[in-house]
Protein backbone atom coordinates (compact mmCIF):
# COMPACT_ATOMS: atom_id res chain seq x y z
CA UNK A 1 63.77 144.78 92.79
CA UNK A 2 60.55 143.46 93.94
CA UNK A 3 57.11 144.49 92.76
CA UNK A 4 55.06 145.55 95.99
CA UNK A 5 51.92 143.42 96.04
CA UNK A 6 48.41 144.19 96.20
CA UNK A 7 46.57 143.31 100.35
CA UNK A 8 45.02 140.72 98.22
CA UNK A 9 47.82 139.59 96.46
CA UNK A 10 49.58 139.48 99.77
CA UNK A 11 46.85 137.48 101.76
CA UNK A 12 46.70 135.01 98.77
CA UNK A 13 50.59 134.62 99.30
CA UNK A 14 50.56 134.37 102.74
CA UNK A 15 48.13 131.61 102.85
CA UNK A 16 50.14 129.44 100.66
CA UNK A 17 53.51 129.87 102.66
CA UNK A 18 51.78 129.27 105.59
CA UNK A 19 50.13 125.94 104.38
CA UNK A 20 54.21 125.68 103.37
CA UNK A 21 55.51 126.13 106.48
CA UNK A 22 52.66 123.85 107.99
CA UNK A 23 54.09 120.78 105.52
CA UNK A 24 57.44 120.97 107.66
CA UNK A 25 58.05 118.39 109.87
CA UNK A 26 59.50 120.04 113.11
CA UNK A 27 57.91 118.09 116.02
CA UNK A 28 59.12 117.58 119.08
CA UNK A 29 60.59 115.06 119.42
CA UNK A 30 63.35 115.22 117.72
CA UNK A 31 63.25 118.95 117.37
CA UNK A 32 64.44 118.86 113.63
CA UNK A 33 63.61 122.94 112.22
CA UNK A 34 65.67 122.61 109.03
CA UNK A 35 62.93 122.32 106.73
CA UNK A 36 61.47 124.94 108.51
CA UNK A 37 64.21 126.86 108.27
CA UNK A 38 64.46 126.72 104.66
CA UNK A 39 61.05 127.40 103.74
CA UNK A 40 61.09 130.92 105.97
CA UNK A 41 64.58 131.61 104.15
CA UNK A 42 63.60 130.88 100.73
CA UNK A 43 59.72 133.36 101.23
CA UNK A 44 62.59 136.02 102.60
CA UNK A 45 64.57 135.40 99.45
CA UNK A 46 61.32 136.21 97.11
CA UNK A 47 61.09 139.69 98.54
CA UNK A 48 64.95 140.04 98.13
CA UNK A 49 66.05 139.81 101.77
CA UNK A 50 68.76 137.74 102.05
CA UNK A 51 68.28 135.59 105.06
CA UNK A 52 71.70 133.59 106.85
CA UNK A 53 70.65 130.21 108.71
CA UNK A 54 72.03 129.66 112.12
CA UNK A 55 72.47 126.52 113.97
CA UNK A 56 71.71 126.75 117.44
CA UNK A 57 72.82 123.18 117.60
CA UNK A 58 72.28 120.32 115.13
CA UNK A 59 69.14 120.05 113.39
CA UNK A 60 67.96 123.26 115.23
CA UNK A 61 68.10 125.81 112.82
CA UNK A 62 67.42 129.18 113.06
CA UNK A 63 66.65 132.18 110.69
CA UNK A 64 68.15 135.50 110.71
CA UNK A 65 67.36 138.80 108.30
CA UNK A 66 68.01 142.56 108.23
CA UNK A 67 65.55 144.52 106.61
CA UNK A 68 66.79 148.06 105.53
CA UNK A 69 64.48 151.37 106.22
């Protein structure tokens, strides 16, 4: 199980998956998310939520999580 983070811990994180997800290439045109994707699915995976990757249609990925509670 996870160890709950600190709010400053958290912000710290947060800024560096954002500047993560901001390295992904998924401009339109073409409309290519996968990277995307992948980065939001693997931050989910750190906390232990297991996300599931859906493709709307190819190279339009989506992400999808349940969160218990």
């Amino acid at each position: 199980m996870h160890t709950p983070l600190t709010e400053s811990e958290l912000l710290e994180k947060s800024v560096v998956w954002f500047k993560e997800l901001l390295r992904c290439d998924s401009s339109n045109p073409p409309g290519d998310e996968r990277s995307a994707a992948r980065c939001i699915a693997s931050i989910l995976s750190v906390f232990g939520i297991t996300p599931e990757i859906i493709s709307a249609a190819p190279a339009r990925d989506n992400v999808v999580a349940a969160v218990n509670g």
